[in-house]
N, C-alpha and C. Protein backbone atom coordinates (compact mmCIF):
# COMPACT_ATOMS: atom_id res chain seq x y z
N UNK A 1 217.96 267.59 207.85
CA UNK A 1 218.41 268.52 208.88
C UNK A 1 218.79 267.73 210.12
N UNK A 2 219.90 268.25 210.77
CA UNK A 2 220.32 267.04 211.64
C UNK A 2 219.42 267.79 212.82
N UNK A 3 219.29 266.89 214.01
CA UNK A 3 218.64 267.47 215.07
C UNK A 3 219.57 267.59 216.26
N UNK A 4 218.62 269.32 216.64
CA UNK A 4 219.77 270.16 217.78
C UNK A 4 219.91 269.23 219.23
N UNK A 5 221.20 270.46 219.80
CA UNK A 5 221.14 269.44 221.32
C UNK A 5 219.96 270.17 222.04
N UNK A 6 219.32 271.25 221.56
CA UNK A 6 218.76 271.79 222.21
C UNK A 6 217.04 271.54 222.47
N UNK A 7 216.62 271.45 223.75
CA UNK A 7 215.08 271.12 224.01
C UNK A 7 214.17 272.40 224.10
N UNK A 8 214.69 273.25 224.29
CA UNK A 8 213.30 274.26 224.09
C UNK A 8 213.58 275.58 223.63
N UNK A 9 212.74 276.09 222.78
CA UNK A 9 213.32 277.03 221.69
C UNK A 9 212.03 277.77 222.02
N UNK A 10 211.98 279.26 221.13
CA UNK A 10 211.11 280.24 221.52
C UNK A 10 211.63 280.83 220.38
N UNK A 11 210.33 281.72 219.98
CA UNK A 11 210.49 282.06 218.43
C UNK A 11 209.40 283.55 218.79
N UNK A 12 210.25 285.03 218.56
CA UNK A 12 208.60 286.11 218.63
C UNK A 12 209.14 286.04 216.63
N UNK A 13 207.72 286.22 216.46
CA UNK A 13 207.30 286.24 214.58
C UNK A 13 207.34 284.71 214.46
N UNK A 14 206.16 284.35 213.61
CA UNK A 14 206.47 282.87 212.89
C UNK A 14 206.04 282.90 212.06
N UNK A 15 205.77 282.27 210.83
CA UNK A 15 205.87 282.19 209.24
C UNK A 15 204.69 282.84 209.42
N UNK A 16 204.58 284.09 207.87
CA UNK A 16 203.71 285.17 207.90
C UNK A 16 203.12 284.22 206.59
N UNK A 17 204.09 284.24 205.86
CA UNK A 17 203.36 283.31 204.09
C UNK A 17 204.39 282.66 203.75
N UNK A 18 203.95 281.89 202.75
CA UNK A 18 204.38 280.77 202.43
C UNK A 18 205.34 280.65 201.19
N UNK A 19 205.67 282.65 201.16
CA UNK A 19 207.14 282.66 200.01
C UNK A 19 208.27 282.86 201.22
N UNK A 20 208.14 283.11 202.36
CA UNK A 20 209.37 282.90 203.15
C UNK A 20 210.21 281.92 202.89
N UNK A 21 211.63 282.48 202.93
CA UNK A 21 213.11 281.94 202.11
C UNK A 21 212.97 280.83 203.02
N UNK A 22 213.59 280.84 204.53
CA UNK A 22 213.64 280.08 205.66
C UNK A 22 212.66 278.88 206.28
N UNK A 23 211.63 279.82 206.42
CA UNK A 23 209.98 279.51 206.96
C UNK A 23 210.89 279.02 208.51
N UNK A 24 211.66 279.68 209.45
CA UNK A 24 212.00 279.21 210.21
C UNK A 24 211.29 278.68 211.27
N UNK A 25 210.22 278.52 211.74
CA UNK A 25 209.48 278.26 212.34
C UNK A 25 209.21 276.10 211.76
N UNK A 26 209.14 276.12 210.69
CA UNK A 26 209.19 274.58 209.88
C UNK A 26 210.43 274.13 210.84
N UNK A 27 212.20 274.96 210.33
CA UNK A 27 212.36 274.45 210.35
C UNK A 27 213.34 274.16 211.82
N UNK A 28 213.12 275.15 212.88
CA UNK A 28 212.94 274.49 214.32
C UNK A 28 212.64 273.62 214.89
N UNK A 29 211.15 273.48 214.31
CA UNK A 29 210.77 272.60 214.71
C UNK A 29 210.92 270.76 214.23
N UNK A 30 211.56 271.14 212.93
CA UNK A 30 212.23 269.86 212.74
C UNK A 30 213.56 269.57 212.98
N UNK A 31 214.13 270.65 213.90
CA UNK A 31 215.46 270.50 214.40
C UNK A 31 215.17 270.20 215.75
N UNK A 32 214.15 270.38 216.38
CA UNK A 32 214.12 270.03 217.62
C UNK A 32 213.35 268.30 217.75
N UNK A 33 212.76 267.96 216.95
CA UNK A 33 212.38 266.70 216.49
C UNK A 33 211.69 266.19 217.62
N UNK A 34 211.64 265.13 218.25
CA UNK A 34 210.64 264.50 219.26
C UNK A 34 211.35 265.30 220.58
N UNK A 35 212.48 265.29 220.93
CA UNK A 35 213.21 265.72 222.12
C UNK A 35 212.49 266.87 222.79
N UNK A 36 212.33 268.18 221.68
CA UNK A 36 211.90 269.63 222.12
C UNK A 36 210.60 269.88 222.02
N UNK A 37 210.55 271.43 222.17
CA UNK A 37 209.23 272.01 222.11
C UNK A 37 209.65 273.39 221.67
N UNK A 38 209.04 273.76 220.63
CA UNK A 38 209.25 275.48 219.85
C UNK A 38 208.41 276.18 220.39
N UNK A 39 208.38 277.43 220.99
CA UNK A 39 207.12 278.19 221.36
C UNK A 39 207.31 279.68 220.27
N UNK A 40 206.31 279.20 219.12
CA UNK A 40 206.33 280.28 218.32
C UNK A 40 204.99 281.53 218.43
N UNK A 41 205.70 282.51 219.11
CA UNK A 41 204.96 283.81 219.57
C UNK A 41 204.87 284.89 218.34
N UNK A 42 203.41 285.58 218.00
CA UNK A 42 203.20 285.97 217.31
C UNK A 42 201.71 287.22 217.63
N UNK A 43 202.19 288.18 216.81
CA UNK A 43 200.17 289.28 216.97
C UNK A 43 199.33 289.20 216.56
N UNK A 44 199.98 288.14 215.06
CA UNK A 44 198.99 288.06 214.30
C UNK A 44 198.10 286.61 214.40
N UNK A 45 196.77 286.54 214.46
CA UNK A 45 196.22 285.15 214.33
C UNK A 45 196.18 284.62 213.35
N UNK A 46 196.26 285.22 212.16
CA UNK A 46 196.39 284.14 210.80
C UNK A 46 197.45 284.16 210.66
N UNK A 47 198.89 284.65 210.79
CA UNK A 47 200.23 284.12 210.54
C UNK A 47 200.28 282.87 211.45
N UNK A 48 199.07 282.53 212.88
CA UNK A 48 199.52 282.00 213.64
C UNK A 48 198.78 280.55 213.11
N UNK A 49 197.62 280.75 212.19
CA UNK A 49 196.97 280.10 211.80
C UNK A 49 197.59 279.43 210.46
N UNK A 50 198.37 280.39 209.94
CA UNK A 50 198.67 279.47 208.69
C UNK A 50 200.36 278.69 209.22
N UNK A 51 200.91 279.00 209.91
CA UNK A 51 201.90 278.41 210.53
C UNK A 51 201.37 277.53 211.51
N UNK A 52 200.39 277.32 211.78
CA UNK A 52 200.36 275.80 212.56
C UNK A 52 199.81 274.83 211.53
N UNK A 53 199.18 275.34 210.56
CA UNK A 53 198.84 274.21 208.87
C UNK A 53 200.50 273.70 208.67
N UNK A 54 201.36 274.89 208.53
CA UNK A 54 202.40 274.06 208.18
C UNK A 54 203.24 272.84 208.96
N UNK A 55 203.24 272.96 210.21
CA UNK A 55 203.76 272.32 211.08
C UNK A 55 203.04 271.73 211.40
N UNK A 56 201.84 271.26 211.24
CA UNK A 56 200.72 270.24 212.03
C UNK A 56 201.56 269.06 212.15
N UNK A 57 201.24 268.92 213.85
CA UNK A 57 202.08 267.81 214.23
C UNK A 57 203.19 267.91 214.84
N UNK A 58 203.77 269.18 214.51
CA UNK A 58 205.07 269.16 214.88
C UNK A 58 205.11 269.83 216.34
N UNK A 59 206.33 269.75 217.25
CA UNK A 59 206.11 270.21 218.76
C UNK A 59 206.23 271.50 219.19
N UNK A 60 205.34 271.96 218.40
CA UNK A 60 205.08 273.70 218.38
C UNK A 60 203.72 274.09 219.56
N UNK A 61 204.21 274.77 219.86
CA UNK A 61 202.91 275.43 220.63
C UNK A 61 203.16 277.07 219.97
N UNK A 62 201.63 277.78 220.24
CA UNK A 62 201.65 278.96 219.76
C UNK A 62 200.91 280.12 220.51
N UNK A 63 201.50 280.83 220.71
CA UNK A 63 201.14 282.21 221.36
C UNK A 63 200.64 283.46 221.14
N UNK A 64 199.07 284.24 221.08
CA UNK A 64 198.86 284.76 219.69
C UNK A 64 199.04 285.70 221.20
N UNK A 65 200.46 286.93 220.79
CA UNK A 65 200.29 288.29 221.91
C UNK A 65 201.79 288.79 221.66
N UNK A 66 202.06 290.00 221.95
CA UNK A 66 203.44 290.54 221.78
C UNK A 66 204.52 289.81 222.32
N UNK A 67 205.33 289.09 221.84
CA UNK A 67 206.76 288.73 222.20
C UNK A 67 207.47 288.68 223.84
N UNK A 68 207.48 290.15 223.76
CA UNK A 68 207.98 290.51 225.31
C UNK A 68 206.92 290.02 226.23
N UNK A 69 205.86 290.66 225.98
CA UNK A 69 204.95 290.26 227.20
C UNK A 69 205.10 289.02 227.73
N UNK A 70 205.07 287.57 226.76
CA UNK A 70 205.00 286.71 227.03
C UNK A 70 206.77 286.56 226.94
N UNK A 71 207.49 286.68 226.88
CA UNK A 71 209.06 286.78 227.46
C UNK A 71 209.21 286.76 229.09
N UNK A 72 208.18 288.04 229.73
CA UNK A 72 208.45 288.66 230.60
C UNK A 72 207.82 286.99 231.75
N UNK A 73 206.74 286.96 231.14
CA UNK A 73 205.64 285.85 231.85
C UNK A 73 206.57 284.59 231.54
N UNK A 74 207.50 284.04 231.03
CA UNK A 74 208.13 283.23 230.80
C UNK A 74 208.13 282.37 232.07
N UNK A 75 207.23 280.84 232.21
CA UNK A 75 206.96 280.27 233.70
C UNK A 75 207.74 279.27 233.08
N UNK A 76 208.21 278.50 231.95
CA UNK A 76 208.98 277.19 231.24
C UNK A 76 210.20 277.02 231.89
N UNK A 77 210.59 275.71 231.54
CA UNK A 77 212.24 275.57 231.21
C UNK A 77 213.08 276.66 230.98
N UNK A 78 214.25 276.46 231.32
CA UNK A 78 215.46 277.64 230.35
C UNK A 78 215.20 277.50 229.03
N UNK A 79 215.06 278.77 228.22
CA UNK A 79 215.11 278.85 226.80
C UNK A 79 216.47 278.62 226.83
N UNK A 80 217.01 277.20 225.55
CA UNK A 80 218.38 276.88 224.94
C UNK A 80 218.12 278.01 223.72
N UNK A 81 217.34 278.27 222.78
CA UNK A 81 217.36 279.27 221.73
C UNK A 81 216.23 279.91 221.52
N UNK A 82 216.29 281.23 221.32
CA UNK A 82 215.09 282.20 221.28
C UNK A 82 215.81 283.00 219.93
N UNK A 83 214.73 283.36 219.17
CA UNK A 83 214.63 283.61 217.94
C UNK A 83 213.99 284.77 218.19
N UNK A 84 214.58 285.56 217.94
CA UNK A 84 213.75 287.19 217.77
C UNK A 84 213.41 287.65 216.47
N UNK A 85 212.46 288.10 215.77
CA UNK A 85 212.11 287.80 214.81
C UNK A 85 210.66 288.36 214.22
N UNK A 86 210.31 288.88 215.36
CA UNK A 86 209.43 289.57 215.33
C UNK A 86 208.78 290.83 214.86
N UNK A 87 210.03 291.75 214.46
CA UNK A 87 209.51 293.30 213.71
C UNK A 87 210.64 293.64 213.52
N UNK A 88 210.45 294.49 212.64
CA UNK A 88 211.90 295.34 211.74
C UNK A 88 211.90 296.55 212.71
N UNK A 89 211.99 296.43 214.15
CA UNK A 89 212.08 297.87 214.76
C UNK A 89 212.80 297.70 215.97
N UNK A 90 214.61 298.41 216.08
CA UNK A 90 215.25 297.76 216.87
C UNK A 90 214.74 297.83 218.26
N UNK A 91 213.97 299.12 218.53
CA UNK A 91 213.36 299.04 220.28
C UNK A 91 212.60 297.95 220.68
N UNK A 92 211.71 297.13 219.79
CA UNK A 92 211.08 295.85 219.72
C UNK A 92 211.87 294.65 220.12
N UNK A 93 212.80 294.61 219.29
CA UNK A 93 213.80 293.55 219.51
C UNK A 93 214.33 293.53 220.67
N UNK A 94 215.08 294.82 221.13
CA UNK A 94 215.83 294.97 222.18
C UNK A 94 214.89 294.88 223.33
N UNK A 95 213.39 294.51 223.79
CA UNK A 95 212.71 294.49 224.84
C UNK A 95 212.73 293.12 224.67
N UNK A 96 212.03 292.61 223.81
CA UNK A 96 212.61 291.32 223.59
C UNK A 96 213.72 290.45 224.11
N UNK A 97 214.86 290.91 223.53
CA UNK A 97 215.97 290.58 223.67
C UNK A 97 216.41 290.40 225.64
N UNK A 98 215.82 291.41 226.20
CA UNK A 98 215.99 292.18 227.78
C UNK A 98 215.10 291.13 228.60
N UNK A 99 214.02 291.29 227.82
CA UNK A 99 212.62 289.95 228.53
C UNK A 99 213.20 288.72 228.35
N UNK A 100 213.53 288.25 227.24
CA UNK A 100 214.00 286.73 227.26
C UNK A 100 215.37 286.28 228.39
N UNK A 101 216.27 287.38 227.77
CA UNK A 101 217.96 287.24 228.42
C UNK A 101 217.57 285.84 229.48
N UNK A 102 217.20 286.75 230.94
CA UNK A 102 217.12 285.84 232.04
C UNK A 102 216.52 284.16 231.80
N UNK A 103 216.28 284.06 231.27
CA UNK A 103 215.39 282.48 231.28
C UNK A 103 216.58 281.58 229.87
N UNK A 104 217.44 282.17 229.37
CA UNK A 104 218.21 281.28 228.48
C UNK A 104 219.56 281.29 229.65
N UNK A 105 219.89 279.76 229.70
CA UNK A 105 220.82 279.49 230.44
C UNK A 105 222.28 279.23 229.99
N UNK A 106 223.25 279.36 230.76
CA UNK A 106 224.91 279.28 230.26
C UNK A 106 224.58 278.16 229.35
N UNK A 107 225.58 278.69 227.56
CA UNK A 107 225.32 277.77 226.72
C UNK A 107 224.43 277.83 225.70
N UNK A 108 223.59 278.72 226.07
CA UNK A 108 221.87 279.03 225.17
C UNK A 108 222.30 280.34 224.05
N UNK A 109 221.46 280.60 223.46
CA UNK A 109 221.54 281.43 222.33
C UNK A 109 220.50 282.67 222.40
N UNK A 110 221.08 283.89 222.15
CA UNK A 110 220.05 284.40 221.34
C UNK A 110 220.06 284.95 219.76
N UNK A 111 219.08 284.48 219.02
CA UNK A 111 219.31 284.75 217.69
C UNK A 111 218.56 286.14 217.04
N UNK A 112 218.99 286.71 216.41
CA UNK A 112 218.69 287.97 215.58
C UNK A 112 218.87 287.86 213.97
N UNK A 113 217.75 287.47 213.74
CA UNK A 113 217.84 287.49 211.90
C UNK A 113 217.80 288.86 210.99
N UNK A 114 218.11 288.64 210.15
CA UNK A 114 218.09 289.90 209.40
C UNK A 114 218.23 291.85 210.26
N UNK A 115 219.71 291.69 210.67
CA UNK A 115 220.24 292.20 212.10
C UNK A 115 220.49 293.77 211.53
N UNK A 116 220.95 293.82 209.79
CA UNK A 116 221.23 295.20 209.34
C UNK A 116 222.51 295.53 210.24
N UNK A 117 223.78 294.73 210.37
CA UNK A 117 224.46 295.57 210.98
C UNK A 117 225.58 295.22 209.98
N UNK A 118 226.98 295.87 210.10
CA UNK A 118 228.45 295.29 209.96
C UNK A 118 228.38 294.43 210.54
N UNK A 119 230.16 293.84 210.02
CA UNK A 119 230.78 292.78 210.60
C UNK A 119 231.26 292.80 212.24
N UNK A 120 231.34 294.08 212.57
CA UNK A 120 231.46 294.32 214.11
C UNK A 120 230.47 294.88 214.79
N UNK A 121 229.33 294.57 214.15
CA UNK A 121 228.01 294.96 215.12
C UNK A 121 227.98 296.32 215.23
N UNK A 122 228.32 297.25 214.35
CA UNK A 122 227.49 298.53 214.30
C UNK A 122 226.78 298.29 213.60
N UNK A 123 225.41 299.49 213.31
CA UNK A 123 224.63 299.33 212.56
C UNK A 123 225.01 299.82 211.57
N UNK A 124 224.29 299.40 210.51
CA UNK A 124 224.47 299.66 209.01
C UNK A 124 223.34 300.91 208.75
N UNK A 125 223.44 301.78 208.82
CA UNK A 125 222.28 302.83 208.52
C UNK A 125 221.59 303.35 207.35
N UNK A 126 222.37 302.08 206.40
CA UNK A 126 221.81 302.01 204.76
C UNK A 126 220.98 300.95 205.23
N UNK A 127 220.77 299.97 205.65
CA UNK A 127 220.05 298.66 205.70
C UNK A 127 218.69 298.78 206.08
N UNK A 128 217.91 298.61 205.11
CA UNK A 128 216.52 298.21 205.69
C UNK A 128 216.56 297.12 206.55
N UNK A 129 216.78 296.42 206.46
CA UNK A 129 216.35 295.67 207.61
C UNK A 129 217.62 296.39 209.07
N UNK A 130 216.72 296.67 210.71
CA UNK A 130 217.52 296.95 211.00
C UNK A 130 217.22 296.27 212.60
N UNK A 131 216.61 295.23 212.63
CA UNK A 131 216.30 294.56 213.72
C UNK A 131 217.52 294.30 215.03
N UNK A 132 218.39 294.38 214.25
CA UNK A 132 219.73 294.12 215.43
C UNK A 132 220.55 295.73 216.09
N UNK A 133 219.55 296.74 215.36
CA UNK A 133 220.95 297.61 215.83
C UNK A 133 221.33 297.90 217.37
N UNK A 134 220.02 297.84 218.07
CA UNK A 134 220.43 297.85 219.35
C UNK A 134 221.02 296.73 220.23
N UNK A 135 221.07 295.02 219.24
CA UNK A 135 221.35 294.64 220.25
C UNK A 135 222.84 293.88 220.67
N UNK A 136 223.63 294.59 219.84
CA UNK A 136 225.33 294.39 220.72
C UNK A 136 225.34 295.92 222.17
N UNK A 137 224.71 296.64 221.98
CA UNK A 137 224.62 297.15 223.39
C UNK A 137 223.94 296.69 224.26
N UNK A 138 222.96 296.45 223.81
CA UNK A 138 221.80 295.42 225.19
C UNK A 138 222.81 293.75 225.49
N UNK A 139 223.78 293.49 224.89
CA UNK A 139 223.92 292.21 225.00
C UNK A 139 225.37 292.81 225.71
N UNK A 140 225.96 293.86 225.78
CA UNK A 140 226.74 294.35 226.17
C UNK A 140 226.63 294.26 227.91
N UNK A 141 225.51 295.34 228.09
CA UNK A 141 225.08 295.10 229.13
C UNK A 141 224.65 294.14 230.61
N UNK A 142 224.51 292.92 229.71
CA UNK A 142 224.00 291.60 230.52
C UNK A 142 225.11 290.95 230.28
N UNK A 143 226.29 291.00 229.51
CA UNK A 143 227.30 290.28 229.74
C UNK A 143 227.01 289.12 228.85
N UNK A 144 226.42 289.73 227.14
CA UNK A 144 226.22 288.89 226.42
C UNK A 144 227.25 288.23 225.67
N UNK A 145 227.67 287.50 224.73
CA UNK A 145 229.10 287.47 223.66
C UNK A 145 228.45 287.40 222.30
N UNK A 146 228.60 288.59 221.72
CA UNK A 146 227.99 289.00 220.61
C UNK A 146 228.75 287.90 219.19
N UNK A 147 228.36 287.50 218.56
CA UNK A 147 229.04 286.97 217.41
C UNK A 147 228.01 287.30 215.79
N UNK A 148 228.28 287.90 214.85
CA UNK A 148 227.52 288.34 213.91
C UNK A 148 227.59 287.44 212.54
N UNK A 149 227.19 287.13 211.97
CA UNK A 149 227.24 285.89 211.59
C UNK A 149 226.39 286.41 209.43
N UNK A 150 226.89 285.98 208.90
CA UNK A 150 226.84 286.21 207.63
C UNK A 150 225.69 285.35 207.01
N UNK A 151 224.66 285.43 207.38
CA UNK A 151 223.19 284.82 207.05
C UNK A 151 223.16 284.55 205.20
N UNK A 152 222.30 284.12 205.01
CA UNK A 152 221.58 283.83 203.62
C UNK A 152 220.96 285.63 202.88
N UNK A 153 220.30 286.39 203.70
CA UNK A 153 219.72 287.73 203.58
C UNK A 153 220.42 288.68 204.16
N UNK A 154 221.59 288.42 204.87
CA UNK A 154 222.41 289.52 205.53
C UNK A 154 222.74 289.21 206.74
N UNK A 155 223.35 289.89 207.24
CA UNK A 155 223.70 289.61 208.65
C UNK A 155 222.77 289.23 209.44
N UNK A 156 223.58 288.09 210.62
CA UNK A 156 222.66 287.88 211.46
C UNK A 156 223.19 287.78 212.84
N UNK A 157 223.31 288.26 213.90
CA UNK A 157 223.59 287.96 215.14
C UNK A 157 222.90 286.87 216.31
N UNK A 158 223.97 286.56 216.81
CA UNK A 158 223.98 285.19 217.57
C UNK A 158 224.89 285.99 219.42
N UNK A 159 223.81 286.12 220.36
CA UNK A 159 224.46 286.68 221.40
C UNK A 159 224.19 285.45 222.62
N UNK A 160 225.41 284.68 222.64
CA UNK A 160 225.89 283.80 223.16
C UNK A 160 225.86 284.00 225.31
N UNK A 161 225.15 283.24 225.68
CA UNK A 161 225.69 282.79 227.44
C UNK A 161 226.21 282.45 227.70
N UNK A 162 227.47 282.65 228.10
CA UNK A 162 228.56 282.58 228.26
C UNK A 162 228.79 281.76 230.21
């Protein structure tokens, strides 16, 4: 995996078990390599527990508390990429999404996995997974640049700082 330009990343959800396709949380943190630091935020203490077995070592720190909250408290660096990722429930995401915005700087990312939408960011209202539907309007709002992106499991959105 080549390593990003990016130094500090933020992750709400991190590896729950160990049949995850991705395990994105691994592999952040080996994209951010000695340079960065991943802050993978999570509710649960044993997802938080068995995801730091996997990464031992790696430049993860971990946050056992809701996403936003600690979004909102955000005292770090500019987040370059924040990973939302946290629950299949778009009002979740989209507080998320609202808490982080401010602290990722021109250039930075926000990512939405398994988004359940079309190719133009409506929602798909067949899709179980539906983590993204609110957020080409919330990204609307802040003057995001939505780009939706054809993932491994389905769509995924990428709302760009422009």
């Amino acid at each position: 995996m080549r390593t990003s330009p990016w130094t500090t990343a933020v992750e709400t959800g991190t590896i729950r078990n160990l049949d995850e396709p991705t395990m994105s949380t691994q592999r952040l943190a080996r994209g951010l390599g000695r340079r960065g630091v991943l802050w993978s935020v999570d509710t649960s203490l044993d997802a938080i527990l068995l995801s730091r077995s996997v990464v031992a070592g790696g430049p993860v720190r971990f946050h056992l508390g809701p996403g936003a909250g600690f979004l909102r408290g955000w005292g770090g660096p500019p987040i370059d990429f924040l990973l939302l990722d946290s629950a299949n429930d778009p009002d979740t995401i989209l507080e998320e999404f609202l808490a982080g915005w401010p602290h990722v700087p021109r250039g930075g990312v926000v990512f939405v996995d398994d988004a359940g939408v079309f190719p133009d960011g409506t929602p798909d209202p067949k899709s179980l997974p539906r983590k993204g539907h609110r957020i080409p309007g919330g990204a609307a709002a802040v003057g995001g640049r939505v780009v939706v992106l054809d993932g491994p499991r389905g769509p995924q959105i990428a709302v760009w700082k422009d």
